[in-house]
Protein backbone atom coordinates (compact mmCIF):
# COMPACT_ATOMS: atom_id res chain seq x y z
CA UNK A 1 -140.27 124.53 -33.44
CA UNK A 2 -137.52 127.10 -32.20
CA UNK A 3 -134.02 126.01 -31.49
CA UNK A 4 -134.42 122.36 -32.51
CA UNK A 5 -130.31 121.95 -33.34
CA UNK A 6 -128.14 122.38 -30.80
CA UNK A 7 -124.14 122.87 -31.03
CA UNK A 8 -124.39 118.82 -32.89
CA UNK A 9 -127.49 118.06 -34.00
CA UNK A 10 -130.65 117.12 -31.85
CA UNK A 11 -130.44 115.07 -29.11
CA UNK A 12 -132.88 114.95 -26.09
CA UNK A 13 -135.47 112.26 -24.47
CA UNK A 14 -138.38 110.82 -26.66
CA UNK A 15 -140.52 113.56 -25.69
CA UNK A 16 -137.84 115.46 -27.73
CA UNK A 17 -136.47 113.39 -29.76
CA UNK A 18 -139.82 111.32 -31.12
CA UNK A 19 -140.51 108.78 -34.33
CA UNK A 20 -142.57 111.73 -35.44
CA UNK A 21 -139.98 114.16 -35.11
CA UNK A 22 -137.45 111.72 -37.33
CA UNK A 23 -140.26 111.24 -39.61
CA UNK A 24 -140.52 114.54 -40.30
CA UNK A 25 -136.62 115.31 -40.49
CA UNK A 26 -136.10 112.23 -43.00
CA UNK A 27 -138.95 113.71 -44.94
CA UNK A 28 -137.56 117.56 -44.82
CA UNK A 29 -134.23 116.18 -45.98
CA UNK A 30 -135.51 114.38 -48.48
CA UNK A 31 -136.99 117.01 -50.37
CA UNK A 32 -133.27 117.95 -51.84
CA UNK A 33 -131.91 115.06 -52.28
CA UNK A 34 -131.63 111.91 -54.22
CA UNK A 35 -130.02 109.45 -51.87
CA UNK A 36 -130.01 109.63 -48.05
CA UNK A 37 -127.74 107.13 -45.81
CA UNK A 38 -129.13 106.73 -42.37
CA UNK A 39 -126.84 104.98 -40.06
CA UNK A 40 -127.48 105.11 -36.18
CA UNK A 41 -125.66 104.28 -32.95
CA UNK A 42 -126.53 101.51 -30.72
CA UNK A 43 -128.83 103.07 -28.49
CA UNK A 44 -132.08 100.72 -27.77
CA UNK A 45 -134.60 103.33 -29.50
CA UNK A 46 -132.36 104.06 -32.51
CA UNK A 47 -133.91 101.06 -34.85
CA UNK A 48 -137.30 102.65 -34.47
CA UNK A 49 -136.36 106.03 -34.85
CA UNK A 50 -133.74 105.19 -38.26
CA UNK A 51 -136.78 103.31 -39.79
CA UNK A 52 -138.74 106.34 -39.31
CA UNK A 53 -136.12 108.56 -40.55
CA UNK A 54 -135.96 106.17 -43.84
CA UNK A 55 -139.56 106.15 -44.11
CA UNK A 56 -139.43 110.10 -43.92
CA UNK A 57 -136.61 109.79 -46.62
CA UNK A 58 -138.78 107.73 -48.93
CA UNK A 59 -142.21 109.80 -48.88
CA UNK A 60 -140.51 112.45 -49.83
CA UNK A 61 -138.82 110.80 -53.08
CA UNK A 62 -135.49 109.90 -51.93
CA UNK A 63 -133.72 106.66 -52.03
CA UNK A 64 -132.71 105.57 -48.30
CA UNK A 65 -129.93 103.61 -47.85
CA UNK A 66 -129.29 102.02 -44.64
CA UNK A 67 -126.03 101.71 -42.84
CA UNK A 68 -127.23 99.99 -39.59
CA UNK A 69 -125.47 100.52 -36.59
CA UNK A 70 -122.08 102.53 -37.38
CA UNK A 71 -119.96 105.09 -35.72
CA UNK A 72 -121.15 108.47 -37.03
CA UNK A 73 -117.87 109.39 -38.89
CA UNK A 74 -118.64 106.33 -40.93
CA UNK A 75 -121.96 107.65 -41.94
CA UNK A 76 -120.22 110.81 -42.61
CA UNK A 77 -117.81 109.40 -44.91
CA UNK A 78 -120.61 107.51 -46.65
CA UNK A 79 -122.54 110.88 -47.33
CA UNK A 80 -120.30 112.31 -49.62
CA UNK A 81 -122.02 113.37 -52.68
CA UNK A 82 -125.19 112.43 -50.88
CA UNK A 83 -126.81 113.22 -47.91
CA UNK A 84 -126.59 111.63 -44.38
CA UNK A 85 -128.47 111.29 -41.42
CA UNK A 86 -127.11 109.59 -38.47
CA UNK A 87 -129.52 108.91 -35.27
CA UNK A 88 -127.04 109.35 -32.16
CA UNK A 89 -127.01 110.87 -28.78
CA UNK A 90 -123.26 110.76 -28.67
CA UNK A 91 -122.39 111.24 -25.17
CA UNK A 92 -125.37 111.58 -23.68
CA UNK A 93 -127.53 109.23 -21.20
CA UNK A 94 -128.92 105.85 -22.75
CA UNK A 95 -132.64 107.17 -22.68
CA UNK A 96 -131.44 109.79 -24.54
CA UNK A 97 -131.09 109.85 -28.67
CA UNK A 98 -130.37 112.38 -31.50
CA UNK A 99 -130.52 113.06 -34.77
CA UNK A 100 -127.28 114.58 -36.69
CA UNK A 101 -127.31 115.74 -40.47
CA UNK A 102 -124.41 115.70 -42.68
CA UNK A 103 -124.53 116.88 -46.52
CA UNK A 104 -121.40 115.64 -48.45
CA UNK A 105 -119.52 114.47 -45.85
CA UNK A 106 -119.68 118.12 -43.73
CA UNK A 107 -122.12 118.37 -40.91
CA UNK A 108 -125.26 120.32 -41.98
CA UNK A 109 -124.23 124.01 -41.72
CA UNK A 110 -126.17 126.90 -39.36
CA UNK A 111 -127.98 127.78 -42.34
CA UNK A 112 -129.24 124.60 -43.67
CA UNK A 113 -130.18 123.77 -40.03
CA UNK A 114 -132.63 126.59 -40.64
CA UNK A 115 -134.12 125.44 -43.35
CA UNK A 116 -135.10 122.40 -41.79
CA UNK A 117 -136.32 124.19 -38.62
CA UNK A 118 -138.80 126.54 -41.00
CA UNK A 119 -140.29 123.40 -42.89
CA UNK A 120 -139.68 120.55 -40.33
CA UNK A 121 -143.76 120.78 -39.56
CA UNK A 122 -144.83 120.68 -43.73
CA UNK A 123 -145.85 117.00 -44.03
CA UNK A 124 -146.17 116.92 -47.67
CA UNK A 125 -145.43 113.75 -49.18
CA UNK A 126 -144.68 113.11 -52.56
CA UNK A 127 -147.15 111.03 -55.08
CA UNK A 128 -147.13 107.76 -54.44
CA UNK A 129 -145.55 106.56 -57.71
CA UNK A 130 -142.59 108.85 -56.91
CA UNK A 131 -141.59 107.87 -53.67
CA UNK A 132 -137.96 106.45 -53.32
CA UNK A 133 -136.79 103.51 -52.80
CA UNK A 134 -135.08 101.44 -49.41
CA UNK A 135 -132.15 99.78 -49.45
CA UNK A 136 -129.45 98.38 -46.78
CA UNK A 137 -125.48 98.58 -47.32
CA UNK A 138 -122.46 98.07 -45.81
CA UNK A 139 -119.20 100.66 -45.79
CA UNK A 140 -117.99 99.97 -42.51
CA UNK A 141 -115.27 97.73 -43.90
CA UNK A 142 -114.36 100.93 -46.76
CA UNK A 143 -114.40 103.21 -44.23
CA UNK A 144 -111.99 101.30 -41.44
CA UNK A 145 -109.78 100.53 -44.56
CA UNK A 146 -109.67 104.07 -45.87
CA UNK A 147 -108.47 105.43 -42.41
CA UNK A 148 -105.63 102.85 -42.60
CA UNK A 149 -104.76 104.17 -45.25
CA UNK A 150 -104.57 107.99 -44.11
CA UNK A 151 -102.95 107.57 -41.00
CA UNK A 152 -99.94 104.81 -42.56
CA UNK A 153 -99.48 108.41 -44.54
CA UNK A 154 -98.53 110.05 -41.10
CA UNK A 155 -95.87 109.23 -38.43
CA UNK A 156 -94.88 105.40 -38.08
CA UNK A 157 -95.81 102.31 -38.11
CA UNK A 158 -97.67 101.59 -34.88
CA UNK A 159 -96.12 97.89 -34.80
CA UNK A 160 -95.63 96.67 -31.13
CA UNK A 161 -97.04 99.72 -29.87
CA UNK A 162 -99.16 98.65 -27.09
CA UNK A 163 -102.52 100.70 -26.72
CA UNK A 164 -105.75 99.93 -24.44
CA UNK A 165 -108.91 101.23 -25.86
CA UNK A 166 -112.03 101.52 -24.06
CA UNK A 167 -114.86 101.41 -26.65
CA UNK A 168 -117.13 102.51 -23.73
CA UNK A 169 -120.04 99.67 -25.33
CA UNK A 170 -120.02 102.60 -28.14
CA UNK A 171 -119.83 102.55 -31.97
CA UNK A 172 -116.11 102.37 -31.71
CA UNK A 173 -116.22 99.13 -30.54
CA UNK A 174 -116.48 97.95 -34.63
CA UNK A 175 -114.10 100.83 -35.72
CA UNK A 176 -111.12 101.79 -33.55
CA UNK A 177 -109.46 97.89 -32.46
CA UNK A 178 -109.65 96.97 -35.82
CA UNK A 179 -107.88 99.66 -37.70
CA UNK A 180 -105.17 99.54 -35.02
CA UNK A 181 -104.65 96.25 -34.95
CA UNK A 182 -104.31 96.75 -38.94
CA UNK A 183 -101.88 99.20 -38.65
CA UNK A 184 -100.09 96.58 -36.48
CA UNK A 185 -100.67 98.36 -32.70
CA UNK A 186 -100.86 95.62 -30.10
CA UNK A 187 -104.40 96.37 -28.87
CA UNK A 188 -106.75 95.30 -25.12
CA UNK A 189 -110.10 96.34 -25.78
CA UNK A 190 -112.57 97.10 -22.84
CA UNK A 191 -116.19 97.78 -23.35
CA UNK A 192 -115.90 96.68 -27.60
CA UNK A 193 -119.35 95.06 -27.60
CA UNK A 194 -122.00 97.93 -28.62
CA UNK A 195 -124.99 98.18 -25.88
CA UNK A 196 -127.30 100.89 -25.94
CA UNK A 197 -127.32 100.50 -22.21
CA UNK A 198 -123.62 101.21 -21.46
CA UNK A 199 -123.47 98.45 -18.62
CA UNK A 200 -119.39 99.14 -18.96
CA UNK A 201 -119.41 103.05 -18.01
CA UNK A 202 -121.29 106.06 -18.91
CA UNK A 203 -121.13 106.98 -22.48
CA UNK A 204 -119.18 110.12 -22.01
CA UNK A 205 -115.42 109.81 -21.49
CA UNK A 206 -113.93 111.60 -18.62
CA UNK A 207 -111.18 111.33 -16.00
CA UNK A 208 -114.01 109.70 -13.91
CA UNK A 209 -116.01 107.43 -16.22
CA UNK A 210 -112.79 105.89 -17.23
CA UNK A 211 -111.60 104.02 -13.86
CA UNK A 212 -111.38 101.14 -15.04
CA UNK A 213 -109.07 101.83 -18.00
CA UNK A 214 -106.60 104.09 -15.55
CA UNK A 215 -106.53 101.45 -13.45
CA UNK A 216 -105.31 99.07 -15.94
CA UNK A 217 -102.93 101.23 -17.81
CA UNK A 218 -101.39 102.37 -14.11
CA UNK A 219 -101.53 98.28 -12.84
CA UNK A 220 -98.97 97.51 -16.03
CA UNK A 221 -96.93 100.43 -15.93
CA UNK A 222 -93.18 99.27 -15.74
CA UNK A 223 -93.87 95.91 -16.40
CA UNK A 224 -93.06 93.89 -19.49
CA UNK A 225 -96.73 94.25 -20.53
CA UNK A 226 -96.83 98.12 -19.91
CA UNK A 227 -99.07 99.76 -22.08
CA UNK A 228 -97.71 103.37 -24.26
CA UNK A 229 -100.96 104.90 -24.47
CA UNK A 230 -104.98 104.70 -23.76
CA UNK A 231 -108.18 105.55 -26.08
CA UNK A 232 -111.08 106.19 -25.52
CA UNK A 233 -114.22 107.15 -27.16
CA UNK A 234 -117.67 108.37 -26.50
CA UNK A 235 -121.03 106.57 -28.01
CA UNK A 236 -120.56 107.46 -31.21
CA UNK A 237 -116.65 107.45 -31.57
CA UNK A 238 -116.50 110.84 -32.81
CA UNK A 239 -114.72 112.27 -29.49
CA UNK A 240 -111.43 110.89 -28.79
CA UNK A 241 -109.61 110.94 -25.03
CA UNK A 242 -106.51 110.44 -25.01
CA UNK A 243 -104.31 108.79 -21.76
CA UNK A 244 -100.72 108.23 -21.01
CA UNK A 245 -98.98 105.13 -20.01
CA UNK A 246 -99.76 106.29 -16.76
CA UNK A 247 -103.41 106.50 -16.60
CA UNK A 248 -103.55 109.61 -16.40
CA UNK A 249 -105.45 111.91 -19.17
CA UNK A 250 -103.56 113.89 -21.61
CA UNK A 251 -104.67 117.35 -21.47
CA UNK A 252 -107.09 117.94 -24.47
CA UNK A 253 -105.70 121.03 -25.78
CA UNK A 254 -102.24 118.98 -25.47
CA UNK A 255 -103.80 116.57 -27.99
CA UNK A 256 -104.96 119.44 -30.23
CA UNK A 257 -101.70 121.10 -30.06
CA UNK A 258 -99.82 118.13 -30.87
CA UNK A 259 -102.22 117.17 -34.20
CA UNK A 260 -102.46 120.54 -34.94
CA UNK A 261 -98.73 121.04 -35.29
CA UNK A 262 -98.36 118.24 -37.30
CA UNK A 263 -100.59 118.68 -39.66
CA UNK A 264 -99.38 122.48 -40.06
CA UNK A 265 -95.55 121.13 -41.14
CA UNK A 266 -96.78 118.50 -43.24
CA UNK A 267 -98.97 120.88 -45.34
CA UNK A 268 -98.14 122.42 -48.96
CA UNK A 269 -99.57 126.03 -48.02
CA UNK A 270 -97.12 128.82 -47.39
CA UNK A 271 -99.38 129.76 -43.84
CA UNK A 272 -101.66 126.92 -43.46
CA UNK A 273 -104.44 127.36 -40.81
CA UNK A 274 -106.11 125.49 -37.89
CA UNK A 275 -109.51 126.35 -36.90
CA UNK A 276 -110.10 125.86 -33.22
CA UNK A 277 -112.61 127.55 -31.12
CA UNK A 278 -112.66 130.06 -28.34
CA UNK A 279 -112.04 128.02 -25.31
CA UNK A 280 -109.08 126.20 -26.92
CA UNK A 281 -105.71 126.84 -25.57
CA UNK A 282 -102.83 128.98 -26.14
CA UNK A 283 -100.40 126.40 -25.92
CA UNK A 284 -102.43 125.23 -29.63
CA UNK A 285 -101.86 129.28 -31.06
CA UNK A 286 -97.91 128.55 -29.91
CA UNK A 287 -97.33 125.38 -31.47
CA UNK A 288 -99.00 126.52 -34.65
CA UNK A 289 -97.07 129.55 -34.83
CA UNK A 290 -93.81 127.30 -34.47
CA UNK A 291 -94.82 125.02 -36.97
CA UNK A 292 -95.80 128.19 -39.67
CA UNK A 293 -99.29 128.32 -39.37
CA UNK A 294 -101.76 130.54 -38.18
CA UNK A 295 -105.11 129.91 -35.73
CA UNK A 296 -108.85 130.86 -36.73
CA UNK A 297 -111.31 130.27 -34.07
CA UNK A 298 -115.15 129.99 -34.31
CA UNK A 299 -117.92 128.97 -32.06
CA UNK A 300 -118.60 126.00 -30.70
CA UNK A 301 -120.00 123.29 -32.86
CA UNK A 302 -119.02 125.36 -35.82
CA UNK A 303 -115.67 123.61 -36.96
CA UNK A 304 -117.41 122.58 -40.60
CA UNK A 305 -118.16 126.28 -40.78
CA UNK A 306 -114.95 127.37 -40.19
CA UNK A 307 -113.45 124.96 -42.56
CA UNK A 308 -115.53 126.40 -45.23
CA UNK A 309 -114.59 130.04 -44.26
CA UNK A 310 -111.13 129.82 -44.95
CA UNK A 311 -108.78 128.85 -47.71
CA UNK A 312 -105.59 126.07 -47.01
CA UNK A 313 -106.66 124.56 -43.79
CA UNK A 314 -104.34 122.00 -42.56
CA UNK A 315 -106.71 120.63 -39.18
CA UNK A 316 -109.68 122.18 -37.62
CA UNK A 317 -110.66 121.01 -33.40
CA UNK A 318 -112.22 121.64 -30.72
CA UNK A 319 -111.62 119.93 -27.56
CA UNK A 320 -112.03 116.10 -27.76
CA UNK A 321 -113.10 116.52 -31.19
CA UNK A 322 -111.21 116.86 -34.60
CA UNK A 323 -112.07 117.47 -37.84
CA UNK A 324 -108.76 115.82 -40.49
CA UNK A 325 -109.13 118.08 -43.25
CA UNK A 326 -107.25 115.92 -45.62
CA UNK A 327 -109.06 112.67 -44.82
CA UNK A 328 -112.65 114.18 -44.98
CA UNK A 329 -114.86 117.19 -43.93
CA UNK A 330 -116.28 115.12 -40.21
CA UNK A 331 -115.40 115.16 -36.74
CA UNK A 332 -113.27 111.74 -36.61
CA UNK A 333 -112.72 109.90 -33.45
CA UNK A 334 -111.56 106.66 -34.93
CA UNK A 335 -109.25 108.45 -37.45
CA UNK A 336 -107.78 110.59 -34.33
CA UNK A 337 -106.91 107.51 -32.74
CA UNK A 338 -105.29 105.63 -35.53
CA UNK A 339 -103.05 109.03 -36.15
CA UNK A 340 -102.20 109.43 -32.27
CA UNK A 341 -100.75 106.02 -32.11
CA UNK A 342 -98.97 106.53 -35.59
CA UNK A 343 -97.04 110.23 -34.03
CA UNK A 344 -96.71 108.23 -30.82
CA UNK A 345 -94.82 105.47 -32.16
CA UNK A 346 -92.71 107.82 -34.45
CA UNK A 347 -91.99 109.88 -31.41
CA UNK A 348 -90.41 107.24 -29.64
CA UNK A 349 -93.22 107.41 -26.58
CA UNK A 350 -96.13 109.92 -25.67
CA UNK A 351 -93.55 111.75 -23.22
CA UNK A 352 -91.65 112.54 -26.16
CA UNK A 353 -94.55 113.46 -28.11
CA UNK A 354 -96.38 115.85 -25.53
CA UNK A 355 -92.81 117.43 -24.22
CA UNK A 356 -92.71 120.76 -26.87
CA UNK A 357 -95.67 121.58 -25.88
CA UNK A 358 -96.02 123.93 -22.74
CA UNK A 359 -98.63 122.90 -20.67
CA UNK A 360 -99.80 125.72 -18.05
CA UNK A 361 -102.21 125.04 -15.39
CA UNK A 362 -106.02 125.02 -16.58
CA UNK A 363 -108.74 125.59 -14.73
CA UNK A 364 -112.83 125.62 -15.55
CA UNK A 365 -115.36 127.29 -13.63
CA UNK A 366 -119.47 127.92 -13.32
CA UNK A 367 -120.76 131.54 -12.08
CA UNK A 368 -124.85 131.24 -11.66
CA UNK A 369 -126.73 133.31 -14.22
CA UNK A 370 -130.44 132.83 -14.75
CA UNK A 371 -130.91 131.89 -18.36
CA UNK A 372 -132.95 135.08 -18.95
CA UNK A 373 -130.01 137.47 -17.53
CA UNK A 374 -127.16 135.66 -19.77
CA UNK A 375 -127.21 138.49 -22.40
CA UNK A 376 -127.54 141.21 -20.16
CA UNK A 377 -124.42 140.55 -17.91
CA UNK A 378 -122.30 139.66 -21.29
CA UNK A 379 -123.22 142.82 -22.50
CA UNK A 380 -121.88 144.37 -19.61
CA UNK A 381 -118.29 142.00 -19.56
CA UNK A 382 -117.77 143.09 -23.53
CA UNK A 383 -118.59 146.88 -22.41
CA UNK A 384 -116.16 146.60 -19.18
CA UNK A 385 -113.35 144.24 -20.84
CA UNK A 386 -111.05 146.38 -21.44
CA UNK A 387 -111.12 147.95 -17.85
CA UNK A 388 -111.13 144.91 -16.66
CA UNK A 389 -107.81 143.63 -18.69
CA UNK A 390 -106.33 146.33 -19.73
CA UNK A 391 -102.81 144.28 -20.19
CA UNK A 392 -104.93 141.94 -23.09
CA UNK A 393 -105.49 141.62 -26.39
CA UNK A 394 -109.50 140.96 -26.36
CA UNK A 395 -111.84 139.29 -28.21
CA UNK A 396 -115.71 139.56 -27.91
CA UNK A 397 -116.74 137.62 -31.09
CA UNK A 398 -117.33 134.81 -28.98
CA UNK A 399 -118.28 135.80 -25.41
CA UNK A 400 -115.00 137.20 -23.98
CA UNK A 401 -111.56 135.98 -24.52
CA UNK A 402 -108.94 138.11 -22.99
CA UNK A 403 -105.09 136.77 -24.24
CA UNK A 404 -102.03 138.23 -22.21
CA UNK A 405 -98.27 139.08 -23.22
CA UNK A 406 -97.16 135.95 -21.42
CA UNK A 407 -99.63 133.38 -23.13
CA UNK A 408 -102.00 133.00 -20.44
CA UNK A 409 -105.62 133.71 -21.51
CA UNK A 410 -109.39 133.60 -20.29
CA UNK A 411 -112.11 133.39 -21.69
CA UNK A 412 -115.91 134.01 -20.49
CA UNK A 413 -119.03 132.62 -22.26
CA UNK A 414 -122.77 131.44 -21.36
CA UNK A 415 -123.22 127.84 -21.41
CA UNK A 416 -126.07 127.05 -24.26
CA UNK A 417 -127.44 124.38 -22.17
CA UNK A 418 -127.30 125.68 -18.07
CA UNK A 419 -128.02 128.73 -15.88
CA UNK A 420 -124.34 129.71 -15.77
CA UNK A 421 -121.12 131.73 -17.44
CA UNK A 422 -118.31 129.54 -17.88
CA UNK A 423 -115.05 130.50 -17.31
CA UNK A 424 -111.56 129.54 -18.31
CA UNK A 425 -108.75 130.13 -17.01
CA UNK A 426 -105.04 129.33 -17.88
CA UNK A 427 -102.53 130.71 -16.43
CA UNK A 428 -99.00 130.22 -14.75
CA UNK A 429 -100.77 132.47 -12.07
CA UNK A 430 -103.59 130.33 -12.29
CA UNK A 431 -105.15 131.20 -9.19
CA UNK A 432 -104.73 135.09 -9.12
CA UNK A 433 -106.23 134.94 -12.44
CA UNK A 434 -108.69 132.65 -12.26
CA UNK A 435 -110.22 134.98 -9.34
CA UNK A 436 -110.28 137.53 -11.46
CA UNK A 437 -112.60 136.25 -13.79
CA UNK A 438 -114.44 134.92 -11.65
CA UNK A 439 -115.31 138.12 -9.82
CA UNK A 440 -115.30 139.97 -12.87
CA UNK A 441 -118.34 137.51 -14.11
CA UNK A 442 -119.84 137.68 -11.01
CA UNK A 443 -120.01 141.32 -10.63
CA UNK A 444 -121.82 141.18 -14.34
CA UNK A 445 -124.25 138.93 -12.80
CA UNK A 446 -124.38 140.45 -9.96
CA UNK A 447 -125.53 144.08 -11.07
């Protein structure tokens, strides 16, 4: 069964993602461990497929304890000193599911991953007098509570701070309003009833999924009911969006920049880092740099890995998603919200917040490339880089990532999951430089 995991977990349709195939993953983990919780997302075939997980966690002699439906950084902070298995699709379509693994709170590593790809298909079981036991529990209410907790450390009190959040009929519908309001935010929630359907919008938050919430933050803007800020989530709550008063969506990397510099001042280390990954902007390096820190970037999907790489590390991201190093070793969505709001309301506004950082123009784009050509032509783009940029420090660890004297940057990569090389651009220039990357890619194809 080659390339099961993707960059988080499993996911696909029930051809892909079957009871057999959680059967046989509950079982697989099961084999090391004493204690597996198994929470899942609200997606209509993720009862069936977390009972067959447990049952896979039990024949193999390990207790299962079951969360029930639970945004996955809950489950995560439930699996420390245990195991975890959450059964989520995260953003993805409603017929979709997935299955991610977490082993003391960090997702499973590239390693481990292999492990359970090599012995996914054994289907021993053990004895029948040593098979584990099955039991249900309940840690959403420690979990909301201990994220209180961490983010009253940080910023202010949120009190009066008006924020919309659009739950998106996702896991953060039982998560994100509450701790808010607990930290004393004035919340509207849209879409905070979980349905596996997502009658409210698609699961994944974008500029365009989230109409409805622009439209309200932009319909109360200068009025006495004005909202500071939007949040949004995706399925499982651990991606976080971000939007101003406005309704308009605060660049990613703005976000990143902003927690990352925070978290870089407020650390003990003499040069704490921030591991980020290749497509993440400059404008995150800068801030860090101001703040005393240094940047680390790995792949994508390989934040936990990075983490575990490096010694003092004050916040680790990638777009959308971020990984609070002091709260626990997961990808947090509900704890990136409750901290937002907190730096919001101690900056006075998210103007205030966002204005340090500089925010050049961005741009993303696809160049075809059969799946079967993708390693040829990036051979050829690390061989030609230089000649290509010759004014750039580059990078081929991770595709190609060429950074220039005057911040701007690009970086070129094959998509794991369509026939193309994506490119980013940014760039004051954006449009000079964007063209050549394109045609540089192109060319690679091309040939």
């Amino acid at each position: 069964m080659d390339e099961l995991f993707g960059t988080a977990g499993i996911r696909g349709g029930l051809e892909t993602v079957s009871p057999d195939l959680a059967l046989a993953v509950g079982r697989t983990v099961g084999r090391d461990a004493e204690t597996v919780v198994v929470g899942r997302d609200g997606r209509v075939t993720g009862s069936g497929l977390a009972d067959a997980v447990a049952a896979g966690v039990q024949s193999a002699g390990a207790d299962a304890v079951l969360l029930g439906q639970v945004p996955t950084p809950t489950l995560a902070f439930a699996s420390r000193e245990s195991f975890g298995i959450q059964v989520t699709a995260s953003h993805n379509p409603p017929a979709d599911n997935g299955i991610k693994l977490f082993a003391d709170g960090a997702e499973f590593d590239a390693d481990a991953e292999d492990r359970i790809e090599s012995t996914v298909k054994n289907d021993d079981t053990a004895p029948w007098d040593e098979w584990g036991e099955r039991r249900e529990s309940d840690v959403l209410s420690d979990y909301r509570e201990a994220v209180v907790d961490f983010a009253a450390g940080h910023g202010a009190g949120p009190t009066g701070v008006r924020v919309l959040v659009d739950c998106g009929n996702g896991m953060a519908s039982v998560a994100t309003p509450h701790v808010l309001t607990t930290l004393g935010a004035d919340v509207t929630a849209l879409g905070a009833n979980v349905d596996g359907h997502f009658p409210e919008r698609p699961s994944k938050p974008t500029g365009e999924t989230l109409a409805v919430a622009r439209e309200t933050l932009r319909d109360a803007q200068g009025g006495a009911d004005a909202y500071d800020l939007g949040i949004a989530h995706d399925g499982d709550a651990d991606r976080t969006v971000v939007l101003d008063g406005a309704g308009e969506v605060v660049h990613e990397d703005t976000v990143l920049a902003v927690l990352a510099e925070h978290y870089v001042r407020h650390h003990p280390a003499p040069e704490p880092v921030v591991v980020t990954t290749p497509n993440a902007s400059a404008r995150i390096d800068e801030r860090v740099e101001i703040a005393g820190g240094r940047v680390e970037r790995v792949r994508l999907g390989a934040l936990h890995e990075g983490v575990a790489a490096h010694d003092d590390v004050a916040f680790a991201a990638e777009p959308w998603k971020h990984l609070h190093t002091a709260f626990g070793g997961w990808i947090d969505g509900v704890c990136s919200a409750a901290v937002v709001v907190s730096l919001v309301a101690g900056a006075g506004g998210m103007d205030a917040l966002r204005e340090p950082v500089m925010e050049r123009p961005y741009r993303k784009e696809n160049v075809a490339c059969p799946d079967e050509q993708k390693d040829v032509a990036m051979n050829r783009i690390r061989k030609r880089a230089t000649e290509a940029f010759p004014d750039a420090d580059i990078d081929t660890e991770y595709g190609l990532r060429a950074d220039f004297p005057d911040g701007s940057w690009t970086l070129i990569r094959p998509s794991g999951t369509e026939p193309y090389l994506r490119v980013y651009v940014e760039a004051d220039a954006i449009e000079e430089l964007t063209e050549r990357a394109v045609s540089f890619a192109a060319d690679a194809v091309g040939e």
